[in-house]
Protein backbone atom coordinates (compact mmCIF):
# COMPACT_ATOMS: atom_id res chain seq x y z
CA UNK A 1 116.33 127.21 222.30
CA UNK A 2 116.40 123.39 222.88
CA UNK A 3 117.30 122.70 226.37
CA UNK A 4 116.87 118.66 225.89
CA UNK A 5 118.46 117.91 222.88
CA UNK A 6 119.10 113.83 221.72
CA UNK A 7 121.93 112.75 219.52
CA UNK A 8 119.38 113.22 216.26
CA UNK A 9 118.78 116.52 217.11
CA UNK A 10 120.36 118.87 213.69
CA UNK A 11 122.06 120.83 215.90
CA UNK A 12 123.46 118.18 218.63
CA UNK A 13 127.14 117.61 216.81
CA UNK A 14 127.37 121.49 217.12
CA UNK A 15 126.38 121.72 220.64
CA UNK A 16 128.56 118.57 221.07
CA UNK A 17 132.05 120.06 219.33
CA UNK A 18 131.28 123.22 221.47
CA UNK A 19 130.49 121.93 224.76
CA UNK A 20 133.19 123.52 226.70
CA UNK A 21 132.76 127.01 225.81
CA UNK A 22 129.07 126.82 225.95
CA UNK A 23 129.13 125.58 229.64
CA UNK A 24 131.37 128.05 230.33
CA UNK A 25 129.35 130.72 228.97
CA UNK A 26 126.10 129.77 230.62
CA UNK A 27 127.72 129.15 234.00
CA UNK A 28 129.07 132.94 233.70
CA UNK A 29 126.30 134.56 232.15
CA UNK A 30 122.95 132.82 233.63
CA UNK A 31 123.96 130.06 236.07
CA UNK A 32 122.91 127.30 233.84
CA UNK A 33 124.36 123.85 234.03
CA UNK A 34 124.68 122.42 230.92
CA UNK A 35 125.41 118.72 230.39
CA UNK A 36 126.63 117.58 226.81
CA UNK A 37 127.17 113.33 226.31
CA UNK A 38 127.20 110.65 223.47
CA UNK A 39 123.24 110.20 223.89
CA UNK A 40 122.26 113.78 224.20
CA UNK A 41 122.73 117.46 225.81
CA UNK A 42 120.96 118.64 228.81
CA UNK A 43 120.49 122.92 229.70
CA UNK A 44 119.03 122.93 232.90
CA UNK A 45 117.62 126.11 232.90
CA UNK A 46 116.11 127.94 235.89
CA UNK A 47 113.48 130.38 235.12
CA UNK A 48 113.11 133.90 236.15
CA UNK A 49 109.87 134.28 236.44
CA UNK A 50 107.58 132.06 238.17
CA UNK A 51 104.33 133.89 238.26
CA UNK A 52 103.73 134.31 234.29
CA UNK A 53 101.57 131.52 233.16
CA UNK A 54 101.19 131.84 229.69
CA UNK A 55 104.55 129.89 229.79
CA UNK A 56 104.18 126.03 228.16
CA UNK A 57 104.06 123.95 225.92
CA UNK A 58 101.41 124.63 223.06
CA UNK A 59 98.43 123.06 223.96
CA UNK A 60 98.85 121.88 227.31
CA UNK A 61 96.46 123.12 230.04
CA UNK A 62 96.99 121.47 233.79
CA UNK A 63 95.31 118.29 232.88
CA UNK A 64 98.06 117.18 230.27
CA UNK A 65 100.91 118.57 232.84
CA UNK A 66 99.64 115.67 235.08
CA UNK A 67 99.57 113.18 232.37
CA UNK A 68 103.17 114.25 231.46
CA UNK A 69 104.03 113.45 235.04
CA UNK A 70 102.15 110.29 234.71
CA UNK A 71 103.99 109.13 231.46
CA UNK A 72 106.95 109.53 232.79
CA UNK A 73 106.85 107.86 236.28
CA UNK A 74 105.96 104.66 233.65
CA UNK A 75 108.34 105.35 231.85
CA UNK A 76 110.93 105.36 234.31
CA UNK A 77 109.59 101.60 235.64
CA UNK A 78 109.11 100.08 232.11
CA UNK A 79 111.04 97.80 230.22
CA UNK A 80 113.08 99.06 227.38
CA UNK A 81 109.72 99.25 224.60
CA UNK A 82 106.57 99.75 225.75
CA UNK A 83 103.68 100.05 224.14
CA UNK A 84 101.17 103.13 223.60
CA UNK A 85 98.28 100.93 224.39
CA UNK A 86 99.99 99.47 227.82
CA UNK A 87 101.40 102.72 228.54
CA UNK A 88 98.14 103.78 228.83
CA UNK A 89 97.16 101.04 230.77
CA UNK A 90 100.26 102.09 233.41
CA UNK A 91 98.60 105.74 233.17
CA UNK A 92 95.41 104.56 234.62
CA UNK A 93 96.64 103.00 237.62
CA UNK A 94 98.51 105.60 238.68
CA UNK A 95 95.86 108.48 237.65
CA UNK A 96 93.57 106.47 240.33
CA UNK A 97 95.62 107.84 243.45
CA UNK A 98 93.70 109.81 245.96
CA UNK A 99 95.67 112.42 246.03
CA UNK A 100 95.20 113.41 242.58
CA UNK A 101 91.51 112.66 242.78
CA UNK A 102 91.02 115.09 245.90
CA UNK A 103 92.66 117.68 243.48
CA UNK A 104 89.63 116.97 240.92
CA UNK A 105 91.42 115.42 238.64
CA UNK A 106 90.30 111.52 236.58
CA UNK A 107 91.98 109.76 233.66
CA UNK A 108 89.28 107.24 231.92
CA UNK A 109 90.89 106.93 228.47
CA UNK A 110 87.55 105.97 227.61
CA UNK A 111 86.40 109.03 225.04
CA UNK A 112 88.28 110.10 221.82
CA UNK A 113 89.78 113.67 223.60
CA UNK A 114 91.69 111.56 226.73
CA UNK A 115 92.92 109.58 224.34
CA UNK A 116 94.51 112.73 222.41
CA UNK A 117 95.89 114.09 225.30
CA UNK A 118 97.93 111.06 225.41
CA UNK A 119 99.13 111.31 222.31
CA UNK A 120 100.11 114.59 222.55
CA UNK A 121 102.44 113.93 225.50
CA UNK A 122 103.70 110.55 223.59
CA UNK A 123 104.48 112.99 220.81
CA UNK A 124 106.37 115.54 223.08
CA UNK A 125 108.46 112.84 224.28
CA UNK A 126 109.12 111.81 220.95
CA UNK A 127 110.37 115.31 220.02
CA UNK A 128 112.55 115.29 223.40
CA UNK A 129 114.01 112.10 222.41
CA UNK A 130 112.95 110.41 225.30
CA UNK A 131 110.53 108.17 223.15
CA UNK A 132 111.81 106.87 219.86
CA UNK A 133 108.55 104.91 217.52
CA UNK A 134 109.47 101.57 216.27
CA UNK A 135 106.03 100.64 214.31
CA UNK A 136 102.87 101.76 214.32
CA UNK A 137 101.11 104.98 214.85
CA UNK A 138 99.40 107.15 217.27
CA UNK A 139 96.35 108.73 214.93
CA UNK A 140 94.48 105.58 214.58
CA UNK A 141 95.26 104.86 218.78
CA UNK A 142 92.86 108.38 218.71
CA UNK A 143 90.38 107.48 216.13
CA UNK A 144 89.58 103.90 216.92
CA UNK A 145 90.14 103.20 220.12
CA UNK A 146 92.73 101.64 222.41
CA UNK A 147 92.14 97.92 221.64
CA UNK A 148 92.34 98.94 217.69
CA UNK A 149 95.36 101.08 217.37
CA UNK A 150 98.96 101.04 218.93
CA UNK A 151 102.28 102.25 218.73
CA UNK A 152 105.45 100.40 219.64
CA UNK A 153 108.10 102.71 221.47
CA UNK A 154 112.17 102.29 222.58
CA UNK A 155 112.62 104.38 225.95
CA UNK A 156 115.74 106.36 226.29
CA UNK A 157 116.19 106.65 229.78
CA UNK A 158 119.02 109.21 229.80
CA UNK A 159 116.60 111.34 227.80
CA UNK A 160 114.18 110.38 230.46
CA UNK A 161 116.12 110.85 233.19
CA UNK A 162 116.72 115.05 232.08
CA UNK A 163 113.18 115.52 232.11
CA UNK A 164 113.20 116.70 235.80
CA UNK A 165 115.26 120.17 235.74
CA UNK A 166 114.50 120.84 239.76
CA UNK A 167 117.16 122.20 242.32
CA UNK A 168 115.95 119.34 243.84
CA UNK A 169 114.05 116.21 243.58
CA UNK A 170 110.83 116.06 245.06
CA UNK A 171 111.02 112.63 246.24
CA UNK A 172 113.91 113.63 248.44
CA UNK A 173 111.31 115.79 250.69
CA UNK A 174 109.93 114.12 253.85
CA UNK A 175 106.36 113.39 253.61
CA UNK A 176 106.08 116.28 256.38
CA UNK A 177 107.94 118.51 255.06
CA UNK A 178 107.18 119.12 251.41
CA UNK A 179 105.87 122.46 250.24
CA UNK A 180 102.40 122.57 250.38
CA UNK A 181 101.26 125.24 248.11
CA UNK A 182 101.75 125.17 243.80
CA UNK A 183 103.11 128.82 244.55
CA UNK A 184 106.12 126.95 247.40
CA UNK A 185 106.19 123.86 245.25
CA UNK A 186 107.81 126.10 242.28
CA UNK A 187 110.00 128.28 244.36
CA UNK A 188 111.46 124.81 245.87
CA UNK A 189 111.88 123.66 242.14
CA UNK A 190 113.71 126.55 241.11
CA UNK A 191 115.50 128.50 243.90
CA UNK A 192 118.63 127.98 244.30
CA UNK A 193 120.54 128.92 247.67
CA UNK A 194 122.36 132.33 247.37
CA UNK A 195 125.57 132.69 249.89
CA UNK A 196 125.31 135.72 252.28
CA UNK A 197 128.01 137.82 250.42
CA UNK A 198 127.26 141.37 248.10
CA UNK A 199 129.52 139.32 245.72
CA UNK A 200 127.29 136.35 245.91
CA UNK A 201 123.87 138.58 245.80
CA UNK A 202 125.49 140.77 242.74
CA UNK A 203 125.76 137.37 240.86
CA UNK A 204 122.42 135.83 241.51
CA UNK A 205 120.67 139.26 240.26
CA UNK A 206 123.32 139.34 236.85
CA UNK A 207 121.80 135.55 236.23
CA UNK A 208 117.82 136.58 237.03
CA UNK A 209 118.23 139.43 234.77
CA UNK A 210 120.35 137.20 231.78
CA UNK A 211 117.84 134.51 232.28
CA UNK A 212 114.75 136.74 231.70
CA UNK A 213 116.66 138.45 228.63
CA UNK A 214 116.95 134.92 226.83
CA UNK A 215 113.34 133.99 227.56
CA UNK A 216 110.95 137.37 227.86
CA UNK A 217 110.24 139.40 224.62
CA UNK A 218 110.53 142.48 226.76
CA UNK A 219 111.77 143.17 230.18
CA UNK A 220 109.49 146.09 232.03
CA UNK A 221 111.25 148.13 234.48
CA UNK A 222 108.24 148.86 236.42
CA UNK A 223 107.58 144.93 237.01
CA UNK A 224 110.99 144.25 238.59
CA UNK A 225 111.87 144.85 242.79
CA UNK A 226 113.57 147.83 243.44
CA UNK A 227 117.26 145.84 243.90
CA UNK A 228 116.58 144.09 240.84
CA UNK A 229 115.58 147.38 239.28
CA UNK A 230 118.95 149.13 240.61
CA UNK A 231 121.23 146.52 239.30
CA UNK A 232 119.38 146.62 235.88
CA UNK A 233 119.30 150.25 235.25
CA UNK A 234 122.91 150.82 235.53
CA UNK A 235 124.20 147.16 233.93
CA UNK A 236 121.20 146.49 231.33
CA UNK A 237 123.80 148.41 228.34
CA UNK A 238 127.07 145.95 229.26
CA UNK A 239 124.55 142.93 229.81
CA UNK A 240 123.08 143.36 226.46
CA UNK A 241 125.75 143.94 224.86
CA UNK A 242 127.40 140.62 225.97
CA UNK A 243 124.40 138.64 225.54
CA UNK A 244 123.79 140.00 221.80
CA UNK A 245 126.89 139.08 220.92
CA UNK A 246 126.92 135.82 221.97
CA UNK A 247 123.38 135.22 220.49
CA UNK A 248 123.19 137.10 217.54
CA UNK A 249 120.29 138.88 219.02
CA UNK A 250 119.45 143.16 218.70
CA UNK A 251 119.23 145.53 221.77
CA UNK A 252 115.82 147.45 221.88
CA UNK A 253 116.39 149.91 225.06
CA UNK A 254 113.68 152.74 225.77
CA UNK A 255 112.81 154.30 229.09
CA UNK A 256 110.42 151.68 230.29
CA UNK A 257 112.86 148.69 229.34
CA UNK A 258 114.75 146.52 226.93
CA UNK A 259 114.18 144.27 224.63
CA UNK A 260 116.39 141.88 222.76
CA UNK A 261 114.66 141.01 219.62
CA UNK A 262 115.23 138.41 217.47
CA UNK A 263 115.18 139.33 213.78
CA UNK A 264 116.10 135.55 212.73
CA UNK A 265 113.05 134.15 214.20
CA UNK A 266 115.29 130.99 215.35
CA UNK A 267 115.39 131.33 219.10
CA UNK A 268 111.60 132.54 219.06
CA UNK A 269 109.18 129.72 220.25
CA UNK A 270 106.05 132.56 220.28
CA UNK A 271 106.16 135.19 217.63
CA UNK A 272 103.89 137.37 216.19
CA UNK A 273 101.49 135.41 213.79
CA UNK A 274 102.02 136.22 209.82
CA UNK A 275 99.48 134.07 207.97
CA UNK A 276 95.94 133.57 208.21
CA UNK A 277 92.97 134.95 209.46
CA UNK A 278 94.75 134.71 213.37
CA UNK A 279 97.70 136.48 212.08
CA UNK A 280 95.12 139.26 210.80
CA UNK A 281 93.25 139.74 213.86
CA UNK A 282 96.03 139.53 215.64
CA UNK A 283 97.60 142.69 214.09
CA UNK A 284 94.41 144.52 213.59
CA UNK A 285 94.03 144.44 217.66
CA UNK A 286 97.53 145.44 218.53
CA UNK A 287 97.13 148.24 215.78
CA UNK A 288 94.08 149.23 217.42
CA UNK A 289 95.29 149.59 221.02
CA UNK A 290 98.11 151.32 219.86
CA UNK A 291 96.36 153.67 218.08
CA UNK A 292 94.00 154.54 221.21
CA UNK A 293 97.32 155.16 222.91
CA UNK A 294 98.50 157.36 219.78
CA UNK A 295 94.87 159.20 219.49
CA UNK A 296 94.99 160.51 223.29
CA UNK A 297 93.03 158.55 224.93
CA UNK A 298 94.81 157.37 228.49
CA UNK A 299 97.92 155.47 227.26
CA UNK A 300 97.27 152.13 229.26
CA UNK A 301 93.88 152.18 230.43
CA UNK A 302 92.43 148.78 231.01
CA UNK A 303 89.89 148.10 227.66
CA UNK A 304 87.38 145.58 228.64
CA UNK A 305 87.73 142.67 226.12
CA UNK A 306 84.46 142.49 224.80
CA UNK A 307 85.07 146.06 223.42
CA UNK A 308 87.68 144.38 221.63
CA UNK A 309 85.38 141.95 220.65
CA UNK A 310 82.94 144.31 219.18
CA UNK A 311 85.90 145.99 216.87
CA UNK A 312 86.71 142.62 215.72
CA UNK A 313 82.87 142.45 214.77
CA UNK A 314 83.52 146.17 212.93
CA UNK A 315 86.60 144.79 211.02
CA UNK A 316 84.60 141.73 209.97
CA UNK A 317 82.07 144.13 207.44
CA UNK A 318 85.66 145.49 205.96
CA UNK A 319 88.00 142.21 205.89
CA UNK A 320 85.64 139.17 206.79
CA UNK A 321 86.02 138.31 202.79
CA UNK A 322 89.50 137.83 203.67
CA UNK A 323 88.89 135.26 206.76
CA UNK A 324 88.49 131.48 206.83
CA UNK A 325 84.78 130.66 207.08
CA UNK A 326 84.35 130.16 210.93
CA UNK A 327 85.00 133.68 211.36
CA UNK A 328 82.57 135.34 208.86
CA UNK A 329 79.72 133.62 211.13
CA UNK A 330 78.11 135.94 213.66
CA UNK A 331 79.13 135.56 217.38
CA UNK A 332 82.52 134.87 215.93
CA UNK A 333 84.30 138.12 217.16
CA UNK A 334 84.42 136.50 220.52
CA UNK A 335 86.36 133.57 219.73
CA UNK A 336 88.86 135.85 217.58
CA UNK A 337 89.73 138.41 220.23
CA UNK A 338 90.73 135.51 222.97
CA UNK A 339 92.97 134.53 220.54
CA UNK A 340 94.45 137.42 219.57
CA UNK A 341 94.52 138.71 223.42
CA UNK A 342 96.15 135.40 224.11
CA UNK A 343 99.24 135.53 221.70
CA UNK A 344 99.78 139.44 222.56
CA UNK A 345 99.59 138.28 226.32
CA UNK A 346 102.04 136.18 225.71
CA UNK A 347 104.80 138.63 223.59
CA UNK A 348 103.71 140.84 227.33
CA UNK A 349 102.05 143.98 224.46
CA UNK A 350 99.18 143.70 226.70
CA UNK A 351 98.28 142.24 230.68
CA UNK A 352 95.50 141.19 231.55
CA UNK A 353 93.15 141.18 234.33
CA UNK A 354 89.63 140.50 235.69
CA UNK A 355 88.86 143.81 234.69
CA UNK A 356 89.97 143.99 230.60
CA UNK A 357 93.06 144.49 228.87
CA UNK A 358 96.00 146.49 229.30
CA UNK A 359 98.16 148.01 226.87
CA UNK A 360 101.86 147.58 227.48
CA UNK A 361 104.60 150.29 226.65
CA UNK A 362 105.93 148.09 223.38
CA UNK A 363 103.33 147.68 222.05
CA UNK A 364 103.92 151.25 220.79
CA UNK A 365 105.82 150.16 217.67
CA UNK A 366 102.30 148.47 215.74
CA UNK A 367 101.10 151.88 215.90
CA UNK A 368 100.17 153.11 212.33
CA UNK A 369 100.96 156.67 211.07
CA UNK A 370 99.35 158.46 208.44
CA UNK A 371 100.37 157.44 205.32
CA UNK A 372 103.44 159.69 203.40
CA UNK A 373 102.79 159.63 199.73
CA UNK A 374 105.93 160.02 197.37
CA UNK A 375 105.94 161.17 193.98
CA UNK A 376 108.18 160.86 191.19
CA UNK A 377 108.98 161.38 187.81
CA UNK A 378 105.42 162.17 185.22
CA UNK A 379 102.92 162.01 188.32
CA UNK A 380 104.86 164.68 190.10
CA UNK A 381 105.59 167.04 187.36
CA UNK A 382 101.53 166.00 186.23
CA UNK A 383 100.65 167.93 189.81
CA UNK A 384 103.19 170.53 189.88
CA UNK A 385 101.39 171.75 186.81
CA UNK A 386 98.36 171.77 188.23
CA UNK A 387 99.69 173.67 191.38
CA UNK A 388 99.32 171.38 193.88
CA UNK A 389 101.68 171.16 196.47
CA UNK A 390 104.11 167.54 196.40
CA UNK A 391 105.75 166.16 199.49
C-alpha cells in the first residue's frame, strides 16, 4: 500500500480512473480520506495502533525521524530546486534549536554516517515524489564529503505538502497548550473526535478494527479492550469477508484471532525473509519456538534470547557451510538472533520483553511434523516383499 503516490507512480492512472469508488470505499470501510489530483494521490491513513514500534520506515531509528522533520520544514521555505549540499546547510541551522538539543539530539554533518542519514531521507522523498533529481548524485555527497559531491533537486510542494497526515496540525496548538508527552503528542496526531451516539461509537470501532486488518499480519483477541473485543468477535466473519473481497486478500480465523494473509506478496511491506543466510535463521528460530510449543513444553513461555542465541550457535556446526562468511565467525549467533527476533517481532509470531521472547499463537503454522514418506511403484513392491509395512 502506497498512501503518497505522485503522477509517476505505475499505479497512479489506476488509482486516478478509480478515484470515486475508492474514496467511497475507504470512507465506509476505515474512515480514510483519500485525495486523488493531476500531481498525485493522497490516503491519509490513521493508524490503529499507536503503541507498536516496530512500525517505520526501514532503517530509520529516532535520529533520522528528526532529520525527516528537518528536511521538510526546508523544504517547505525553499525555492523551487535546492540543492543536497545547501539543503544540508538549511538542516544545520535548524538542528541547532534548543529544544531539540535539550532532547539530546546534534546534527554536525561532519562524519561519513550523518551524511548518510541524509541521504537516506533525500532518497525517501525521492520515492514519495516530493523530491524529483535533476543532476548529480547522492553516493559521492556520502563518500567525499559535502564540498565534493551534490545533487540538484525540483521540490514538489503538493507532494510536500501530504507529508503531514495529522488530525491536526501541530502548529495550530498554543505554545501552552500542546501535548507534552510523545505518548499525547501521537494520540493528538491521530484521534479523531467520535460523536456521543452508539451509532457513532459502532462506526469508530468497525474503522479501528478495518484499519488494523489492512496493516497487522495478525489481529490477537487477547490484545484488544473488551468493547473492541465484543464488536470483533461477533463482526470479524462479515468484516473479513468484505475486506477480502475488496483486496484480494485470504481470511485466516482461529480461536485466538484472524488473520488476512496475503498470498500475492503485493500489499506486504514486511514478509517473511526467503533468501540468504537471514532468511535461514529466520526460519530455523520460528521452527524452533514452535516446536517447543509442539514438544510440551509451556506453549508461550517467555525464552530468554540468548538461549536463542546459543541454538543459533548449535545450527551453525550443521548449516554454517550454508551462511555468508560473517556468520560462520564465532560470537556471531548474537548478531543473527536480533535479527531474526526482530523480523518475527515485527510479523507479531513473537513479543518481546525485558525478560526474553514470547511465542505468539501463529506462529503455530512453522511448526514441523515428522516427515510422511510415500512410496510408489518398484520401491514399494521392493518392501512389500521384504515384509515391511508401507504407509
Amino acid at each position: 500500500m502506497t498512501p503518497l503516490m505522485s503522477p509517476t507512480h505505475q499505479d497512479f492512472a489506476v488509482v486516478r480512473r478509480h478515484a470515486g469508488p475508492l474514496q467511497d470505499w475507504f470512507a465506509r470501510e476505515t474512515g480514510w480520506v483519500l485525495h486523488v489530483e493531476r500531481e498525485g494521490a493522497r490516503l491519509y491513513k490513521r493508524p490503529a495502533d499507536l503503541t507498536d514500534a516496530t512500525r517505520g520506515l526501514p532503517g530509520y531509528g529516532r535520529g533520522r525521524y528528526v532529520l525527516l522533520c528537518l528536511a521538510c520544514a526546508v523544504l517547505e521555505r525553499a525555492d523551487p530546486q535546492i540543492t543536497l549540499h545547501m539543503l544540508g546547510e538549511r538542516v544545520l541551522d535548524l538542528a541547532v534549536d534548543p529544544t531539540l538539543a535539550a532532547c539530546g539530539y546534534s546534527f554536525t554533518l561532519g562524519t561519513q554516517n550523518e551524511r548518510r542519514d541524509l541521504v537516506a531521507v533525500c532518497r525517501v522523498l525521492l520515492d514519495l515524489g516530493v523530491l524529483q533529481r535533476v543532476a548529480g548524485d547522492e553516493e559521492s555527497f556520502v563518500q567525499a564529503g559535502r564540498d565534493h559531491g551534490d545533487a540538484l533537486y525540483d521540490v514538489h510542494r503538493r507532494a510536500l505538502a501530504g507529508m503531514l497526515a495529522a488530525v491536526r496540525g501541530p502548529s495550530t496548538w498554543a505554545a501552552g497548550d500542546a501535548p507534552a508527552t510523545l505518548d499525547e503528542r501521537l494520540h493528538a496526531l491521530a484521534d479523531k473526535h467520535v460523536a456521543d451516539s452508539e451509532e457513532a461509537r459502532r462506526t469508530a470501532l468497525r474503522h479501528r478494527i478495518a484499519r488494523q486488518l489492512l496493516d497487522d499480519p495478525v489481529i490477537y483477541v487477547e490484545c484488544l479492550d473488551p468493547q473492541t473485543r465484543a464488536y470483533f468477535v461477533n463482526q470479524r466473519g462479515a468484516m473479513a469477508a468484505r475486506l477480502c473481497e475488496a483486496t484480494g486478500l485470504m481470511p485466516e480465523q482461529r480461536a485466538e484471532g484472524l488473520a488476512l494473509t496475503d498470498e500475492t506478496g503485493s500489499l506486504t511491506d514486511v514478509a517473511m525473509p526467503a533468501e540468504g543466510t537471514d532468511a535461514h535463521v529466520t526460519l530455523l528460530v520460528a521452527e524452533y519456538l514452535a516446536r517447543r510449543a509442539k514438544d510440551g513444553h509451556p506453549a508461550f513461555d517467555t525464552l530468554p534470547e540468548q538461549d536463542i542465541a546459543h541454538f543459533l550457535g548449535e545450527a551453525r556446526e550443521r548449516f554454517g557451510r550454508y551462511w555468508r562468511r560473517s556468520a560462520r565467525e564465532p560470537g556471531s549467533e548474537r548478531e543473527l538472533a536480533a535479527i531474526a527476533i526482530e523480523r518475527l517481532e515485527k510479523l507479531r509470531l513473537v513479543a518481546r520483553d525485558a525478560n526474553g521472547v514470547q511465542a505468539r499463537p501463529a506462529l503455530a503454522r512453522f511448526a514441523i511434523g515428522e516427515a510422511d514418506i510415500q512410496l510408489f511403484g518398484e520401491a514399494r513392491r521392493s518392501r512389500d516383499a521384504l515384509g515391511l509395512t508401507t504407509p
